[in-house]
N, C-alpha and C. Protein backbone atom coordinates (compact mmCIF):
# COMPACT_ATOMS: atom_id res chain seq x y z
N UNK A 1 -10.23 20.82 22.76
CA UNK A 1 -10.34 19.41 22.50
C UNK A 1 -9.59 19.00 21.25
N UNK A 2 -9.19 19.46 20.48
CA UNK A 2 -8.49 19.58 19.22
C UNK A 2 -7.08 19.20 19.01
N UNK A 3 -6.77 19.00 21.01
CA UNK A 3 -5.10 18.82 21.07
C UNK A 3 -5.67 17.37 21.85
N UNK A 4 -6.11 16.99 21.87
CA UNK A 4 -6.81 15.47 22.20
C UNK A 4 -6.10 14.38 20.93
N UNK A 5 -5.94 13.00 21.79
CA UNK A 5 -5.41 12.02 20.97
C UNK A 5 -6.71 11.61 20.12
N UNK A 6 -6.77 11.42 18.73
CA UNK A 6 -8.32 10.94 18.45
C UNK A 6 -8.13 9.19 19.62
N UNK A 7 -7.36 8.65 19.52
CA UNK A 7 -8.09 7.31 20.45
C UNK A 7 -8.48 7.53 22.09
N UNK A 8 -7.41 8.55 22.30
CA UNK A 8 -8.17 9.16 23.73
C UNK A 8 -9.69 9.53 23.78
N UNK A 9 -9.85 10.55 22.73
CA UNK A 9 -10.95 11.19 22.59
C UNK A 9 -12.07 10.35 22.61
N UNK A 10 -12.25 9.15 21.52
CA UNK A 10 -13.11 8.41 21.24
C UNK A 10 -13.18 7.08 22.07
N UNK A 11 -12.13 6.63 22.99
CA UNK A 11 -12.70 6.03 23.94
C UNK A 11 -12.79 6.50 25.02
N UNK A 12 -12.71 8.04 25.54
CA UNK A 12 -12.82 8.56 26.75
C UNK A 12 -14.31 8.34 26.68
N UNK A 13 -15.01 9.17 25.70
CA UNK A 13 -16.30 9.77 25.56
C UNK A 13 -17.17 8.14 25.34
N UNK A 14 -16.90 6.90 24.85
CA UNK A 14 -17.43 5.61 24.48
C UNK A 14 -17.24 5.15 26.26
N UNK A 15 -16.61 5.73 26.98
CA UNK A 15 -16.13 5.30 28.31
C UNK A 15 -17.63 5.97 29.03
N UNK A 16 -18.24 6.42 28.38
CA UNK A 16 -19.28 7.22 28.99
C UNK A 16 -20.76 6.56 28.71
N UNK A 17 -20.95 5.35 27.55
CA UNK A 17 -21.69 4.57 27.29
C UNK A 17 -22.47 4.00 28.51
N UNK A 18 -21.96 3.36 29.29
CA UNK A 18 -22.81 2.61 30.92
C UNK A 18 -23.09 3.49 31.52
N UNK A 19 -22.55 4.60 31.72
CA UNK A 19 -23.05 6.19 32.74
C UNK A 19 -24.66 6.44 32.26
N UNK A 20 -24.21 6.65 30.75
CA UNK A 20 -25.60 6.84 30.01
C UNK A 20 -26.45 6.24 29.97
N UNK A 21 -26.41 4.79 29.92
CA UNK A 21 -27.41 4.01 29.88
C UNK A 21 -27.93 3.65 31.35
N UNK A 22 -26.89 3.80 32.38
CA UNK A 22 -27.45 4.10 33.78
C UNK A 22 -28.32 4.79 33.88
N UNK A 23 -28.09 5.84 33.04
CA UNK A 23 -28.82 7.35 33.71
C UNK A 23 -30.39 7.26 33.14
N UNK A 24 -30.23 6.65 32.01
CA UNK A 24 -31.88 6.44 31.32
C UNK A 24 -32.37 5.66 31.82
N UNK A 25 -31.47 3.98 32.48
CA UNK A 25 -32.78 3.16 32.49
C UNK A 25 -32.96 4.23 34.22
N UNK A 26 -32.76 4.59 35.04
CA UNK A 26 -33.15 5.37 35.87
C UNK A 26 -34.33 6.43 35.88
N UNK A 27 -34.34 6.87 34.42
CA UNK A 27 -35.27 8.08 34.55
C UNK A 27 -36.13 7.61 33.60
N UNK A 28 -36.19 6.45 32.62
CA UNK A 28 -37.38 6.04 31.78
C UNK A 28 -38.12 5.06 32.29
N UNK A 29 -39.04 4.65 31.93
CA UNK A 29 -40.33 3.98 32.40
C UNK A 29 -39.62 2.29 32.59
N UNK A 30 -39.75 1.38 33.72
CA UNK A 30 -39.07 -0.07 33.50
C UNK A 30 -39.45 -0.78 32.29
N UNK A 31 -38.62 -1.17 32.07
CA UNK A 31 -38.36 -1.81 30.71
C UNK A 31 -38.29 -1.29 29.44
N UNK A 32 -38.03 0.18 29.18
CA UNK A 32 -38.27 0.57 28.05
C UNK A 32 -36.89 -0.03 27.13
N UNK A 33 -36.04 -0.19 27.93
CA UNK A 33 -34.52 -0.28 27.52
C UNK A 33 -34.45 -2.09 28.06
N UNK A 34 -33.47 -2.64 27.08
CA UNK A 34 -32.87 -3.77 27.62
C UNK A 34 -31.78 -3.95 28.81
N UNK A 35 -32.06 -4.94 29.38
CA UNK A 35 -31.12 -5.54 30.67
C UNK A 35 -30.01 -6.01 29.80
N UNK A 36 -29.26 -5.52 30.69
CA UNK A 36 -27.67 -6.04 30.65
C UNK A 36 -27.06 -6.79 31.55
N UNK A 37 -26.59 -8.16 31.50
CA UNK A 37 -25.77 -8.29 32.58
C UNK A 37 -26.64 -8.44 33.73
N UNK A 38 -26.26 -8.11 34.96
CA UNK A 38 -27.58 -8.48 36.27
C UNK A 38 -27.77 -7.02 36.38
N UNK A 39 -27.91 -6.07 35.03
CA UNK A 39 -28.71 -4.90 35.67
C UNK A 39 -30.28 -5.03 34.88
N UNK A 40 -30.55 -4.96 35.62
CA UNK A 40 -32.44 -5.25 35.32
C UNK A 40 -32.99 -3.91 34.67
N UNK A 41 -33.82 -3.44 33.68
CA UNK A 41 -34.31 -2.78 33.14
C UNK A 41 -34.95 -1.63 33.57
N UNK A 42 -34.55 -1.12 34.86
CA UNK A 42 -35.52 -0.59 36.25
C UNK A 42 -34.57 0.54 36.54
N UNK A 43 -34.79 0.92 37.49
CA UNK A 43 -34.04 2.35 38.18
C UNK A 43 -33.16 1.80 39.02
N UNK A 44 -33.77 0.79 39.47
CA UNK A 44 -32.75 0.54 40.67
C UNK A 44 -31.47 -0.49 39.64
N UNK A 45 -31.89 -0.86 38.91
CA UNK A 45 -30.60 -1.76 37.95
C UNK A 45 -29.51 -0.67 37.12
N UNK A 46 -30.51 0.56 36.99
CA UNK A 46 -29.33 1.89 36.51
C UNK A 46 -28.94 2.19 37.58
N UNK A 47 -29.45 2.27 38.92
CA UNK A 47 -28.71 2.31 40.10
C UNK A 47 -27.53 1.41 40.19
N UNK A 48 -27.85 0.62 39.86
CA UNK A 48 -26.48 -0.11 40.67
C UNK A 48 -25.76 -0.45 39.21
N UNK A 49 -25.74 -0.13 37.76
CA UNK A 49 -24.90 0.04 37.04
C UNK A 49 -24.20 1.63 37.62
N UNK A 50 -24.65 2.26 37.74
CA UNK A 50 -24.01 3.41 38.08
C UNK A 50 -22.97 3.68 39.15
N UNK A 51 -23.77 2.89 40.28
CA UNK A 51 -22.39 2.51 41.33
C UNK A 51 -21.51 1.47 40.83
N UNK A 52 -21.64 0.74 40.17
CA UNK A 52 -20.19 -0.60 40.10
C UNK A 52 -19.88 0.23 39.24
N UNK A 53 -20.27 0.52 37.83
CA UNK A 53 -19.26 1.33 36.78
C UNK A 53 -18.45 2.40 37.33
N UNK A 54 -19.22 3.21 38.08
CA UNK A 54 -18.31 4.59 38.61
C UNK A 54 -17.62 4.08 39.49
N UNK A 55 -17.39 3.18 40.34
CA UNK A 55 -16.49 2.67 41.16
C UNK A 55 -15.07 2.52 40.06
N UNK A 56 -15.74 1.46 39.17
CA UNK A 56 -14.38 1.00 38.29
C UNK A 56 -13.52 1.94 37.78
N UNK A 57 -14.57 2.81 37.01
CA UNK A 57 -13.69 4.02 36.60
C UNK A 57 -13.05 4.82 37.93
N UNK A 58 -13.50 5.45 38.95
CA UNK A 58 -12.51 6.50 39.49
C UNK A 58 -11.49 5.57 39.98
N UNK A 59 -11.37 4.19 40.25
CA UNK A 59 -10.19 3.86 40.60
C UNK A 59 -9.35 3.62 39.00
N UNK A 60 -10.08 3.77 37.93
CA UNK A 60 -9.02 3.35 36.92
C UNK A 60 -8.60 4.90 36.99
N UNK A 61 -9.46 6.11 36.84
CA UNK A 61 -8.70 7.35 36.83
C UNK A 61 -7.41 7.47 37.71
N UNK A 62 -7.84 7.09 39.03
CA UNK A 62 -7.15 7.25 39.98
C UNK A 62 -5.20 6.68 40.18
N UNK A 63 -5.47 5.63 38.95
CA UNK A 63 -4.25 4.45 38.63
C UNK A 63 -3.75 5.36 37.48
N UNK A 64 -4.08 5.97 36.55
CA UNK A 64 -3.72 6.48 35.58
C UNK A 64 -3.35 7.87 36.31
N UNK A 65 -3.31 8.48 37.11
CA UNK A 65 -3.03 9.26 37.63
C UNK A 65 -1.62 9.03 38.29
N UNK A 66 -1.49 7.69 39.12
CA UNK A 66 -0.34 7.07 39.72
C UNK A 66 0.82 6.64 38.69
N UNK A 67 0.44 6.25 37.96
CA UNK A 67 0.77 6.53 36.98
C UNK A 67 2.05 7.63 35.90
N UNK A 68 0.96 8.64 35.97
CA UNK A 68 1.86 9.71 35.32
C UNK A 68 2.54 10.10 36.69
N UNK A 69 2.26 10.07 37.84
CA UNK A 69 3.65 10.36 38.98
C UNK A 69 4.39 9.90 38.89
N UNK A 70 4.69 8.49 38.30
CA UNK A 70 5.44 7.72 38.61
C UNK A 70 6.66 7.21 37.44
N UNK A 71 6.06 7.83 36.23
CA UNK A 71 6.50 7.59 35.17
C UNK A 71 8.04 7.67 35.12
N UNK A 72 8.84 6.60 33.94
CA UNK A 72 9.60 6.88 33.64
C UNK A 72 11.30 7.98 34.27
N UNK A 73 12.24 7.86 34.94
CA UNK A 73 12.77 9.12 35.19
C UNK A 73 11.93 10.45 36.25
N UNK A 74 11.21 9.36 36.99
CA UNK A 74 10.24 10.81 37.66
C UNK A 74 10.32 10.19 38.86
N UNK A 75 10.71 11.01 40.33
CA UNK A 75 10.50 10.41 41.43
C UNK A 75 9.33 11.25 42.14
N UNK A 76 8.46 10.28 42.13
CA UNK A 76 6.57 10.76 43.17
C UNK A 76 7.09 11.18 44.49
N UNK A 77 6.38 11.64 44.75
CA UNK A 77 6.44 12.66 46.28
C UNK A 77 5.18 11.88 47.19
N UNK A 78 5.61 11.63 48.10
CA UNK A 78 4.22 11.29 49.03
C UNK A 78 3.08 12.10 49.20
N UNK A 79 2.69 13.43 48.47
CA UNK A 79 1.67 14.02 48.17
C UNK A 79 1.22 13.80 46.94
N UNK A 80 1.47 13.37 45.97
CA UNK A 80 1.31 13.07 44.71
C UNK A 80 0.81 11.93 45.19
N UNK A 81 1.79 10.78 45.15
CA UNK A 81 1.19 9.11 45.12
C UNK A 81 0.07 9.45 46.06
N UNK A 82 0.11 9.63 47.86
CA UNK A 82 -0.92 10.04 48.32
C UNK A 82 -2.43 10.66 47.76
N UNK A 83 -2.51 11.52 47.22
CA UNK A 83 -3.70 12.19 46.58
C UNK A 83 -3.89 11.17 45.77
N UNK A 84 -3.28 9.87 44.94
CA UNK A 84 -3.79 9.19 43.69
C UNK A 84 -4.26 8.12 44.58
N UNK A 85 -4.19 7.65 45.14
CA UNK A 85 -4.79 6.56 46.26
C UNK A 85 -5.97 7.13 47.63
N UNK A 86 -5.94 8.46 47.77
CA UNK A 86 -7.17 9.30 48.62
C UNK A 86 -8.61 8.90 47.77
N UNK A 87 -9.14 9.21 46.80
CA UNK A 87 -10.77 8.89 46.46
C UNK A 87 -11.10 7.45 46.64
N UNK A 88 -10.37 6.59 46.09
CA UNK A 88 -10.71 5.04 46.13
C UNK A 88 -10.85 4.58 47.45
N UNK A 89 -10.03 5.11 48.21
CA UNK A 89 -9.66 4.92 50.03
C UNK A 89 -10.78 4.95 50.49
N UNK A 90 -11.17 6.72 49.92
CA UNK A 90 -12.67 7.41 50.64
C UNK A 90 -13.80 6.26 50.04
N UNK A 91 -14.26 6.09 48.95
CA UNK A 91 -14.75 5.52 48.24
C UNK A 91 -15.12 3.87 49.35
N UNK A 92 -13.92 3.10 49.34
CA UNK A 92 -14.33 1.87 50.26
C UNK A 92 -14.30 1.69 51.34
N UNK A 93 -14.67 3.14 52.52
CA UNK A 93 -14.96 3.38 53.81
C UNK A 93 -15.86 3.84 54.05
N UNK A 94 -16.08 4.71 52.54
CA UNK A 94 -17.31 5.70 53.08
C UNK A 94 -18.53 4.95 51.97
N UNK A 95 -18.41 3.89 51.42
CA UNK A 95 -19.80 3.61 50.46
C UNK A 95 -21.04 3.24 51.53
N UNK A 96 -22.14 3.83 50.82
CA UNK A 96 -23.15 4.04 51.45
C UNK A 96 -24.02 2.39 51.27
N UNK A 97 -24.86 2.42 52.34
CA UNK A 97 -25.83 1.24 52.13
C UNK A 97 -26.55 0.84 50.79
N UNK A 98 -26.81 1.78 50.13
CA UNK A 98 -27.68 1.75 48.84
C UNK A 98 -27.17 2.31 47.50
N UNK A 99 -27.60 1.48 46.46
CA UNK A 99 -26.60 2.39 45.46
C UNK A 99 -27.06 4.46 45.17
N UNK A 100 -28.14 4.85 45.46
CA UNK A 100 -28.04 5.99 45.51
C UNK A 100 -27.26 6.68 45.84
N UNK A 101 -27.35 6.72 47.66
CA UNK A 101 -25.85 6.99 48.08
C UNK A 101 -24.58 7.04 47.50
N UNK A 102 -24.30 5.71 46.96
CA UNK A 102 -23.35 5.10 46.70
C UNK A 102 -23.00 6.30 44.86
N UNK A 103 -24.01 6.94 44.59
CA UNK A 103 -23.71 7.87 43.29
C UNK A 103 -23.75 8.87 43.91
N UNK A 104 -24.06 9.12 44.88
CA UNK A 104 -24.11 10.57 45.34
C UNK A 104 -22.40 10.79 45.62
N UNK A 105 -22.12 10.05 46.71
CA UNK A 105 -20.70 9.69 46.85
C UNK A 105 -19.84 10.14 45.93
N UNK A 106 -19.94 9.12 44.53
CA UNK A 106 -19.11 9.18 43.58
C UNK A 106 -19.45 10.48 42.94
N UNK A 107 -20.05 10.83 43.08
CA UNK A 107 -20.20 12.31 42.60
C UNK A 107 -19.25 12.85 43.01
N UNK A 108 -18.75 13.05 44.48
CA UNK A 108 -18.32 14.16 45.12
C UNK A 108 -17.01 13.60 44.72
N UNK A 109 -16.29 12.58 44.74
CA UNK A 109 -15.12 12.03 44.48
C UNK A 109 -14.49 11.73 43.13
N UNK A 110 -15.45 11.91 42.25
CA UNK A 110 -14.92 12.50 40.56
C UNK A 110 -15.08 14.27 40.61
N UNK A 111 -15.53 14.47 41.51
CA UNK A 111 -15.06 16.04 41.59
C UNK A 111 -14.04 16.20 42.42
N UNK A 112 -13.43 15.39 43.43
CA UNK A 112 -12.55 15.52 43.97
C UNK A 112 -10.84 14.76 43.12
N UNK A 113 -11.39 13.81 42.13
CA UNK A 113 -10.38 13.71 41.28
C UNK A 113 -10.11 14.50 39.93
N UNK A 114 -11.16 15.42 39.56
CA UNK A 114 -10.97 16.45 38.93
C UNK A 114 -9.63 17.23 39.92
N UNK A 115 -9.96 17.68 40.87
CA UNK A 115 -9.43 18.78 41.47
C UNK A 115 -7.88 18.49 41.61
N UNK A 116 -7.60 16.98 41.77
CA UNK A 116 -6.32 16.12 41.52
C UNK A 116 -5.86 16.28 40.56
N UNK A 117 -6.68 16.04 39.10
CA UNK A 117 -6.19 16.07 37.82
C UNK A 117 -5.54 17.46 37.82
N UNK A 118 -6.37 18.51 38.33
CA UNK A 118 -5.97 19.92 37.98
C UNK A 118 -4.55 20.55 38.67
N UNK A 119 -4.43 19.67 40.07
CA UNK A 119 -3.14 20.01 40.61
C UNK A 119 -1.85 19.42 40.52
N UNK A 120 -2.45 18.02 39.35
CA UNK A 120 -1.00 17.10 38.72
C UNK A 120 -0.78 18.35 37.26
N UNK A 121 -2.10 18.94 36.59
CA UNK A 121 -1.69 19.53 35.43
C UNK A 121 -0.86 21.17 35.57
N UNK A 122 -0.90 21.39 36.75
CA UNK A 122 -0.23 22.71 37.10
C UNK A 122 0.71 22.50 37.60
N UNK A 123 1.29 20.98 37.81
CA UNK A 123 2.61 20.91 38.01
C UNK A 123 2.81 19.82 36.67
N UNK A 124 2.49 20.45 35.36
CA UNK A 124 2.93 19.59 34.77
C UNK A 124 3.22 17.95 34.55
N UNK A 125 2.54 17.34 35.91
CA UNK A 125 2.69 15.83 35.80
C UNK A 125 1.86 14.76 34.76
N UNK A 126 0.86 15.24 34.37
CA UNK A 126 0.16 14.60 33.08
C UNK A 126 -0.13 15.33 32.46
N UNK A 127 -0.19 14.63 31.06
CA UNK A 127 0.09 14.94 29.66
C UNK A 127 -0.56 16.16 29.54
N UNK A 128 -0.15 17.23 28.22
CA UNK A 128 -0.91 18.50 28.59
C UNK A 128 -1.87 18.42 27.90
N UNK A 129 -2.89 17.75 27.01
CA UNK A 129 -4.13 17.67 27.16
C UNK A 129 -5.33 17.03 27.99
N UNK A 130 -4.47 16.63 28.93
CA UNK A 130 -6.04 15.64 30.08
C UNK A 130 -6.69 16.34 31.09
N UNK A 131 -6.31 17.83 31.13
CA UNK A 131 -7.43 18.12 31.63
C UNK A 131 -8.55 18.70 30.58
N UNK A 132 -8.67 18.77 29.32
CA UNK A 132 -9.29 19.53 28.21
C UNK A 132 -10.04 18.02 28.06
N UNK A 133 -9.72 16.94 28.08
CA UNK A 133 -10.43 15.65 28.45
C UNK A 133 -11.08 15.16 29.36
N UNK A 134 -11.02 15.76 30.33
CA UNK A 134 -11.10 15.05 31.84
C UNK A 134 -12.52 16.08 31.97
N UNK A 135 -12.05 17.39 31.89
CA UNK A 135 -13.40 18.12 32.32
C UNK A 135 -15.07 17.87 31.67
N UNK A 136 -14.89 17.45 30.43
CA UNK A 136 -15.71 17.38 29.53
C UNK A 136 -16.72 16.13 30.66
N UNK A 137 -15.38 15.01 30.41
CA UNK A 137 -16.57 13.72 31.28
C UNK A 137 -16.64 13.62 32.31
N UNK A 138 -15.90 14.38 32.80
CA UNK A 138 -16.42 14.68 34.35
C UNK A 138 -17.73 15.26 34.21
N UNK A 139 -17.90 16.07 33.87
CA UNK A 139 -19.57 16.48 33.60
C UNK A 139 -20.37 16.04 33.60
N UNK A 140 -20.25 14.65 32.54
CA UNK A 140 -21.65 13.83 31.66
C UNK A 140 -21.50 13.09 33.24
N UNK A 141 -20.61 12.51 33.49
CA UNK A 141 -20.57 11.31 34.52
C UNK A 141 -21.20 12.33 35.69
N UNK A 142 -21.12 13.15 36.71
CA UNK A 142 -21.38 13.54 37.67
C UNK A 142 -23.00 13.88 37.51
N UNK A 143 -23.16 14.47 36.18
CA UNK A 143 -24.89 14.88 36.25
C UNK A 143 -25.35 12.98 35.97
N UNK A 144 -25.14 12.34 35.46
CA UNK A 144 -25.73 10.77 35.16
C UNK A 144 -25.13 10.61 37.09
N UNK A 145 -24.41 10.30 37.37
CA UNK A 145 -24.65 10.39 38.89
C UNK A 145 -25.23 10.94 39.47
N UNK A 146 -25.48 12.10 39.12
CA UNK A 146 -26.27 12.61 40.46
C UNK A 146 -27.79 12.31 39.91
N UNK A 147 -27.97 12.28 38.50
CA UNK A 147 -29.02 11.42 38.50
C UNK A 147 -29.71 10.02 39.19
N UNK A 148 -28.84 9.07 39.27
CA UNK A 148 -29.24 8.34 40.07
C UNK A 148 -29.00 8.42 41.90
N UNK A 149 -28.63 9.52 41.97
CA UNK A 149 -28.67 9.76 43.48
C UNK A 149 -30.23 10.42 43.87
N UNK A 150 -30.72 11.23 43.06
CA UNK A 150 -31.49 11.92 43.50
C UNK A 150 -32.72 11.43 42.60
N UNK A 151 -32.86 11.24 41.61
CA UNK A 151 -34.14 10.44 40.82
C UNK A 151 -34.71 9.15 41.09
């Protein structure tokens, strides 16, 4: 983590703020925590912060990914651009009726854009610290998801 941009670093991990507060008002008693916005103080309001936020993010991952294919002097391959447009695809065909689902889902599809990140970083296509970034919040985000999938 040490080869991390400090502004990467500190807004990757601040990028993880709504995951978190998803994940508590989910597993603490209603109302212990304040409402935000139209998420209500309840499980089901960390529910459905958890699905709209994780939506936003894997398609912003997913753009920042398109991104470094595309950069500058670089011509993308239809497996590259392809794979950066596959989770979001899956994502608004396959969202489930309820936001549980709907984190369980995103679970599997920030692990499936991990697995992207890892096969743009072994061909060198983004920067060489984002996966030493990427893995870290992939973590916090998938267990706060699967928290609200299964709690």
């Amino acid at each position: 983590m040490k080869n991390i941009p400090i502004p990467a670093l500190i807004l990757g991990f601040a990028g993880l703020i709504p995951f978190l507060y998803g994940a508590a008002l989910v597993v603490l008693p209603a109302a212990t925590l304040p409402s935000i916005a139209q998420f209500n103080g309840t499980p089901d309001g960390g529910r459905a912060l958890l699905a709209l936020y994780g939506t936003i993010i894997l398609c912003f991952m997913a753009g920042c990914l398109w991104g470094f294919a595309s950069r500058h002097g670089r011509k993308p391959s239809w497996v590259e651009l392809g794979l950066t447009v596959t989770p979001p695809l899956i994502l608004l065909f396959m969202m489930g009726p309820s936001e549980k689902a709907a984190c369980l889902l995103l679970t599997y599809l920030f692990a499936l854009l991990l697995l992207i990140d890892s096969y743009f970083a072994k061909r060198t296509i983004v920067v060489y610290w984002w996966l030493s970034l990427r893995i870290p919040l992939t973590i916090v985000v998938s267990i706060c998801l699967l928290t609200g999938a299964f709690l």
